[in-house]
Protein backbone atom coordinates (compact mmCIF):
# COMPACT_ATOMS: atom_id res chain seq x y z
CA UNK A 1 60.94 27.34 41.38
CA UNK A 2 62.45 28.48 44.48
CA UNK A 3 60.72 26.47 47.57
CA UNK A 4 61.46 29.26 50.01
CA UNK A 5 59.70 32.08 47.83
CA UNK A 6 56.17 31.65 48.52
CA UNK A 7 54.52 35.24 47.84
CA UNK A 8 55.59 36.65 44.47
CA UNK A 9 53.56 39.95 44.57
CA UNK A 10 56.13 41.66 46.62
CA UNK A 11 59.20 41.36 43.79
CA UNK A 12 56.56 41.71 41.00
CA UNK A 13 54.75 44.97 42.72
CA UNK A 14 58.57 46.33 43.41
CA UNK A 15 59.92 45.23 39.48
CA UNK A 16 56.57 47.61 38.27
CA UNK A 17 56.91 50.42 40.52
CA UNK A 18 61.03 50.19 39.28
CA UNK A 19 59.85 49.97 35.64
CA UNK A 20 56.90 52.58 35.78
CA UNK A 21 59.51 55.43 37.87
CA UNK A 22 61.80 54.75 34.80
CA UNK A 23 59.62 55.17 32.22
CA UNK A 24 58.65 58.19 33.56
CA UNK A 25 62.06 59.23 33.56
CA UNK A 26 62.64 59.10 30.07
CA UNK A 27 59.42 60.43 29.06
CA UNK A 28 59.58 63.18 31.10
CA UNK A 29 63.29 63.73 29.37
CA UNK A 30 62.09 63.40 25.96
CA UNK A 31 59.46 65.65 26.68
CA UNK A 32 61.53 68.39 27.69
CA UNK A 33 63.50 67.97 24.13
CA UNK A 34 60.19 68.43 22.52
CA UNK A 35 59.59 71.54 24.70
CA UNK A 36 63.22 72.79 23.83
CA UNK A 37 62.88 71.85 20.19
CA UNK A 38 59.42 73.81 19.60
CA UNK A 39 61.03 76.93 21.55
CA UNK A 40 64.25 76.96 18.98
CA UNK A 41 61.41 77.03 16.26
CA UNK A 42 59.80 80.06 17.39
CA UNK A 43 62.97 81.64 18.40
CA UNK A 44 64.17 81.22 14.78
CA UNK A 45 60.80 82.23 12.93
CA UNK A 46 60.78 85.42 15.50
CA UNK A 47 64.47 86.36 14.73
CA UNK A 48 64.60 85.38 11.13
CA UNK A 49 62.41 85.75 8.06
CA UNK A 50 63.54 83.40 5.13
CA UNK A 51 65.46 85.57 3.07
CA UNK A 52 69.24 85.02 1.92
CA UNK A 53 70.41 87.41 4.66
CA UNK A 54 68.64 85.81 7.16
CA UNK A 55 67.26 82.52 6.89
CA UNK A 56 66.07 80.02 8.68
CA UNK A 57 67.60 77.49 10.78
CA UNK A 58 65.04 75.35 11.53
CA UNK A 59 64.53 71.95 8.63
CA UNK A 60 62.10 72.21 6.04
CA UNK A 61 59.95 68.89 7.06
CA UNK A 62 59.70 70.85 10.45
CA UNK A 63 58.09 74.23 8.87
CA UNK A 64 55.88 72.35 6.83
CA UNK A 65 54.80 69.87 10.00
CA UNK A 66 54.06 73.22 11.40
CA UNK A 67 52.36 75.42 8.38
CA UNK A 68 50.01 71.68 7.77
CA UNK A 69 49.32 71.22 11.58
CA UNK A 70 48.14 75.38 11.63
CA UNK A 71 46.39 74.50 8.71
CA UNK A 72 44.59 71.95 10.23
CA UNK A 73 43.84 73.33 13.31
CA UNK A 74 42.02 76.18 11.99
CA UNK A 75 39.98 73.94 10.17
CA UNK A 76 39.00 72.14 13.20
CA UNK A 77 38.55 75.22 14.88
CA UNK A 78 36.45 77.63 13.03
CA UNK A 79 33.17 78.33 13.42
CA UNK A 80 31.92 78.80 10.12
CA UNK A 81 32.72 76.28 7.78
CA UNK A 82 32.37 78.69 4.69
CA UNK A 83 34.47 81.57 5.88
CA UNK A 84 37.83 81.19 4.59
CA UNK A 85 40.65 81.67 7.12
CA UNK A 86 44.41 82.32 6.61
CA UNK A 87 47.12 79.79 8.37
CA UNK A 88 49.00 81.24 11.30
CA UNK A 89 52.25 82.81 9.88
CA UNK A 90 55.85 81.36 10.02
């Protein structure tokens, strides 16, 4: 509406360049949680075993997320379909 504003792909070309350098920002920060998340898991499956002395730390949706998504990918990743494989251990 402005009559001295003629060329609008300037402020629109800066506003996504702003909006994609933020984005990546965040994503790149939640990212790293993930990372830091996944490497308290293992930490606590190496240094703990489940038992009343020593158990784990980690939530039970997480170790079953885990135990179903091994599952999975060693369905998805064997080569014979008939041999039976075991999940990788938590």
């Amino acid at each position: 509406t402005k009559s001295e504003l003629h060329f609008y792909a300037v402020p629109v070309l800066l506003v996504c360049v702003f909006a994609y350098f933020v984005a990546h920002c965040f994503l790149s920060v939640y990212e790293m949680v993930i990372d830091a998340l996944l490497l308290c898991f293992v930490a606590d499956v190496d240094d703990n075993d489940g038992t009343d002395g020593r158990p784990y730390y980690a939530s039970d949706k997480l170790r079953k997320y885990i135990e179903e998504t091994s599952t999975e990918l060693n369905l998805l990743t064997r080569k014979d379909k008939t041999e039976e494989t075991e999940p990788a251990q938590i």
